[in-house]
C-alpha atoms as a PDB file:
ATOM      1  CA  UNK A   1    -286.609  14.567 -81.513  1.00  0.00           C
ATOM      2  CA  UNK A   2    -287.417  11.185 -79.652  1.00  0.00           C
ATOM      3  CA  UNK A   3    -289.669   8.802 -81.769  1.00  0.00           C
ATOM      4  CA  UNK A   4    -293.043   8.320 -80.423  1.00  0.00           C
ATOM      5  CA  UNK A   5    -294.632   5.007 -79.367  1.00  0.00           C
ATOM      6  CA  UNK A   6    -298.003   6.213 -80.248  1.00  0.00           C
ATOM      7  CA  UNK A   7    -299.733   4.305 -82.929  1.00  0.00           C
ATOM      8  CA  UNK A   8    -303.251   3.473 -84.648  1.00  0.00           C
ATOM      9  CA  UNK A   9    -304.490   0.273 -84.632  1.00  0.00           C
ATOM     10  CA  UNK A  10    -308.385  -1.475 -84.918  1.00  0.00           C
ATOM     11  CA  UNK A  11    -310.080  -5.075 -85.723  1.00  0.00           C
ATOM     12  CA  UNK A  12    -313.260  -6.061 -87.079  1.00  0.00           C
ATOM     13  CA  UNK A  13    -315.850  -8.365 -84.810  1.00  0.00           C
ATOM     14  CA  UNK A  14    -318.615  -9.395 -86.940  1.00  0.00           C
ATOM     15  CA  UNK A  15    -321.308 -10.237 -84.371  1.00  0.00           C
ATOM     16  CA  UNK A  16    -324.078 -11.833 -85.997  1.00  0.00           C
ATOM     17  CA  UNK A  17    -321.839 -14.533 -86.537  1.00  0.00           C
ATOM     18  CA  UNK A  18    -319.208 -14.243 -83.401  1.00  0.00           C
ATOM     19  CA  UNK A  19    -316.164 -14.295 -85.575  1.00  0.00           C
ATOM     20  CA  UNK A  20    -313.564 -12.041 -86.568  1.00  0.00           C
ATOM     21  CA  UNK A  21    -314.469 -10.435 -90.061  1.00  0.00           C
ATOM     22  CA  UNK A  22    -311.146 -11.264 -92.336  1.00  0.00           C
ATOM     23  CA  UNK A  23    -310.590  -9.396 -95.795  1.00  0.00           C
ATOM     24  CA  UNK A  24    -312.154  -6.101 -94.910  1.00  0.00           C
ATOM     25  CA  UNK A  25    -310.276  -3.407 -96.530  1.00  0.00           C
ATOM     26  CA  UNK A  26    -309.389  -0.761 -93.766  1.00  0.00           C
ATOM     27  CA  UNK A  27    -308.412   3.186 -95.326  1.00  0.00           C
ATOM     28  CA  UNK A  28    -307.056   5.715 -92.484  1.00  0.00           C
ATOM     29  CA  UNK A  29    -307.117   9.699 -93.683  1.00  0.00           C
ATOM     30  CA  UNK A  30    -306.082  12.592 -91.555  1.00  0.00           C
ATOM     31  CA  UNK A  31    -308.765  15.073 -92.864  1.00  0.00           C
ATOM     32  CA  UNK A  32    -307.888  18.962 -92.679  1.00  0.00           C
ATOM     33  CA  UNK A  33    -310.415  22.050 -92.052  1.00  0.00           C
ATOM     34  CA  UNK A  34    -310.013  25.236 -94.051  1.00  0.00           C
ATOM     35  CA  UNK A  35    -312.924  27.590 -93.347  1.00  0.00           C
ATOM     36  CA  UNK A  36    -315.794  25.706 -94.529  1.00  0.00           C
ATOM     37  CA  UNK A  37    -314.000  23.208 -96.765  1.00  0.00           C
ATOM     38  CA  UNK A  38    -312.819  19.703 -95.973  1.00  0.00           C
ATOM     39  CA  UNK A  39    -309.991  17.829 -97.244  1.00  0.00           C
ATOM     40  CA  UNK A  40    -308.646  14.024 -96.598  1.00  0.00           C
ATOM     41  CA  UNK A  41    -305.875  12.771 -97.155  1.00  0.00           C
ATOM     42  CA  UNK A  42    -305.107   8.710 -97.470  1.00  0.00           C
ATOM     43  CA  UNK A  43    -302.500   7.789 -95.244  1.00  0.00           C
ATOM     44  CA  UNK A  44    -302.436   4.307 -94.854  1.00  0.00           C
ATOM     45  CA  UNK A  45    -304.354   1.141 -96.144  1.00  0.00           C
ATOM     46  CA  UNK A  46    -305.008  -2.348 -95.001  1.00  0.00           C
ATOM     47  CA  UNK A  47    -306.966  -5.558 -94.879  1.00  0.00           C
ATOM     48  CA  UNK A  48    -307.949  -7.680 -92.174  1.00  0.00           C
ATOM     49  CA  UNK A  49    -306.910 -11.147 -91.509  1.00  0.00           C
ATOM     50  CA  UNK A  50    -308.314 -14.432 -90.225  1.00  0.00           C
ATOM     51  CA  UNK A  51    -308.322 -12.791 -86.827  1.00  0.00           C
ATOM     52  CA  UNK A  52    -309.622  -9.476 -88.066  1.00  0.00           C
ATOM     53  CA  UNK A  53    -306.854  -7.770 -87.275  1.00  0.00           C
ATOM     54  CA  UNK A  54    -304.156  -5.669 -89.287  1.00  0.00           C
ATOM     55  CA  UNK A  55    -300.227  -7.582 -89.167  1.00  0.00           C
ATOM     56  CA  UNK A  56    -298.824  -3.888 -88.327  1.00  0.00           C
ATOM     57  CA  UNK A  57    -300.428  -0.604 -86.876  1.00  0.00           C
ATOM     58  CA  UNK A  58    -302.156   1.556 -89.414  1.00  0.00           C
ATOM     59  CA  UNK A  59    -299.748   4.472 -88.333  1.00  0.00           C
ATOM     60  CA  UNK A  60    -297.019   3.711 -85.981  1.00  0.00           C
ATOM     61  CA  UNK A  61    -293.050   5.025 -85.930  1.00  0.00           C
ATOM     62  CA  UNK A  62    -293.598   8.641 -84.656  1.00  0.00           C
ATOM     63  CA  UNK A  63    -295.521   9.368 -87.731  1.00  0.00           C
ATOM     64  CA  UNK A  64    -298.885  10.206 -85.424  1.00  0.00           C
ATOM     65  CA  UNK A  65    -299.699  13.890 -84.999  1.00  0.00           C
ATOM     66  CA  UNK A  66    -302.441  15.460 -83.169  1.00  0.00           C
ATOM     67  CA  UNK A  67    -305.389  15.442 -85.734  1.00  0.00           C
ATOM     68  CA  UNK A  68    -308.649  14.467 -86.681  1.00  0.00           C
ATOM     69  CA  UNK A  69    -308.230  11.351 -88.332  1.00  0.00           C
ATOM     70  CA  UNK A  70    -310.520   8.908 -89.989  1.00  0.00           C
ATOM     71  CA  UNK A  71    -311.194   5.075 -90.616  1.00  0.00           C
ATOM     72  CA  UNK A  72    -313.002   3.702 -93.423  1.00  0.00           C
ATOM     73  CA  UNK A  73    -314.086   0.797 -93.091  1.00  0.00           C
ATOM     74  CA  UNK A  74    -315.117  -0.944 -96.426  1.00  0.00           C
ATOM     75  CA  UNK A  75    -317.275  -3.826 -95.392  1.00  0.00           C
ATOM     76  CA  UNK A  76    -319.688  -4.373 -98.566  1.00  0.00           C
ATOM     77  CA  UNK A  77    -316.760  -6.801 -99.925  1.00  0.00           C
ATOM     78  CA  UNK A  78    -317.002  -8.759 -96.682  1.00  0.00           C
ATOM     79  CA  UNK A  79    -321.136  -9.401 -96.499  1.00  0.00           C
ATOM     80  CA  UNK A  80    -320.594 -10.082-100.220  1.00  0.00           C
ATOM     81  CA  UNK A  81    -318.947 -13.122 -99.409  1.00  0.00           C
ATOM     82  CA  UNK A  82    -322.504 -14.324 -97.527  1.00  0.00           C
ATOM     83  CA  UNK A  83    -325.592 -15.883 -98.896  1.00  0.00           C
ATOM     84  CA  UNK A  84    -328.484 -13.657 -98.762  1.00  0.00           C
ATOM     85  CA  UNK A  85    -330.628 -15.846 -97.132  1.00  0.00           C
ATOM     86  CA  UNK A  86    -327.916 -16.287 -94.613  1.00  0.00           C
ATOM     87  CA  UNK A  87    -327.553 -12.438 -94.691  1.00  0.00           C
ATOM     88  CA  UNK A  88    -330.946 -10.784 -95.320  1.00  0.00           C
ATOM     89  CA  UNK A  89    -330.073  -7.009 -96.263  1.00  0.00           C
ATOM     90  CA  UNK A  90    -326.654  -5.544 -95.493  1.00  0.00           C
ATOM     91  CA  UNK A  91    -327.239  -1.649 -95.101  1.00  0.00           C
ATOM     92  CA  UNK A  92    -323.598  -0.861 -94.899  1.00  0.00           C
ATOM     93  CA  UNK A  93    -321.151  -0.415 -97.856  1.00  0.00           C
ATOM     94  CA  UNK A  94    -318.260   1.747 -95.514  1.00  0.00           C
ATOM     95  CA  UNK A  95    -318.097   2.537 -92.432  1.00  0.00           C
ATOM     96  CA  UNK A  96    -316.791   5.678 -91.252  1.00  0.00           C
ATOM     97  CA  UNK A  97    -315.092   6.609 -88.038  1.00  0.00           C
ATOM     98  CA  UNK A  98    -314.156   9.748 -87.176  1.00  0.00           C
ATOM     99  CA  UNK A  99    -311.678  10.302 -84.002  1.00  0.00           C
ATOM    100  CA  UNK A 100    -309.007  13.006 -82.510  1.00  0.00           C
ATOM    101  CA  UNK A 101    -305.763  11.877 -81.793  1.00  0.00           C
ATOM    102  CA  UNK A 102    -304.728  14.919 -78.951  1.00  0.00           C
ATOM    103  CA  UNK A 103    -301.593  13.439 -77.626  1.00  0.00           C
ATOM    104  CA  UNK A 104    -299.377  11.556 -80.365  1.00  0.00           C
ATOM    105  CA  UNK A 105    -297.715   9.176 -77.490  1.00  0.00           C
ATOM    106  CA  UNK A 106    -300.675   7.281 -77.144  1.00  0.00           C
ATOM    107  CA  UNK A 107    -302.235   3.903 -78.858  1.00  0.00           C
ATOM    108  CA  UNK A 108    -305.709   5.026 -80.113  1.00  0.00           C
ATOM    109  CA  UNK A 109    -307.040   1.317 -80.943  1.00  0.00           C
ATOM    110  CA  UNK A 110    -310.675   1.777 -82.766  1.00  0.00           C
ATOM    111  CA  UNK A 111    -312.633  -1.559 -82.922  1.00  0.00           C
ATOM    112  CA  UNK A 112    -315.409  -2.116 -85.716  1.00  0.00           C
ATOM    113  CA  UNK A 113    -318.207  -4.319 -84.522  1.00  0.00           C
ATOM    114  CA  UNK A 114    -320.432  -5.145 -87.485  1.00  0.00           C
ATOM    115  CA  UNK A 115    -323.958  -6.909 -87.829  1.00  0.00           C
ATOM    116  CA  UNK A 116    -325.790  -6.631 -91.390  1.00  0.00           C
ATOM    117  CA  UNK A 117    -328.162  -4.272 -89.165  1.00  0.00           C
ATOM    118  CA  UNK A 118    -325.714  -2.226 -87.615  1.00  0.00           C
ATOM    119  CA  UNK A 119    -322.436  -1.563 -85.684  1.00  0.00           C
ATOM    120  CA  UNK A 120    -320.515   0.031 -82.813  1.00  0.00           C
ATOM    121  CA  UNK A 121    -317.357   0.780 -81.860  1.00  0.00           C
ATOM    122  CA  UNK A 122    -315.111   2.231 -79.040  1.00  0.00           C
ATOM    123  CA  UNK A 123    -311.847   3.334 -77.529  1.00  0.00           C
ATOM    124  CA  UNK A 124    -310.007   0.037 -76.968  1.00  0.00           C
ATOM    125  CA  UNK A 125    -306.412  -0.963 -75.323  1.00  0.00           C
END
């Protein structure tokens, strides 16, 4: 069986200030449905750099399977680092993102825009 080039990867925009948001701690689980019940499962682990973004994919090397997979993205450390008068009141301690991945060849590339008011994100390239 052929290696697949499909891969997870993501950065961090913080747009109240128009930079990249270095040092946030990035989790990705593949979570698993038994009847009612929920389980996760930590599969990889990262932190952003000065550009926001991860040195390697979060899952690369024909290790992605079609699943429901999710990103957490732990940015309480990050408004930490701000003044609160420069920051007024951060409601967000992690974000999650859940996503399917349906066809493991692909690059699923999940941006994290972040304000101390709120965020966004979407399917990148």
């Amino acid at each position: 069986m052929a290696l697949s080039d499909g891969r997870i990867t993501t950065h961090v925009l913080d747009t109240s200030k128009g930079v990249p948001a270095s040092g946030v701690r990035i989790e990705l689980y593949t979570l698993k449905r038994d009847g009612e019940q929920e389980s996760k499962t930590k599969v990889a682990e990262s932190v952003t750099n000065a550009d926001g973004r991860l040195d390697a994919p979060l899952m690369d090397g024909g290790k992605l399977e079609p699943a429901i997979y999710e990103l957490q993205f732990h940015v309480e450390s990050y408004y930490a680092q701000r003044s609160l008068e420069e920051l007024g009141q951060a409601l967000w301690t992690i974000v999650p993102i859940r996503f399917a991945v349906s066809d493991a060849s692909r690059h699923y590339h999940i941006p994290l825009l972040i304000a101390p008011g709120g965020y966004s994100t979407y399917r990148g390239s």
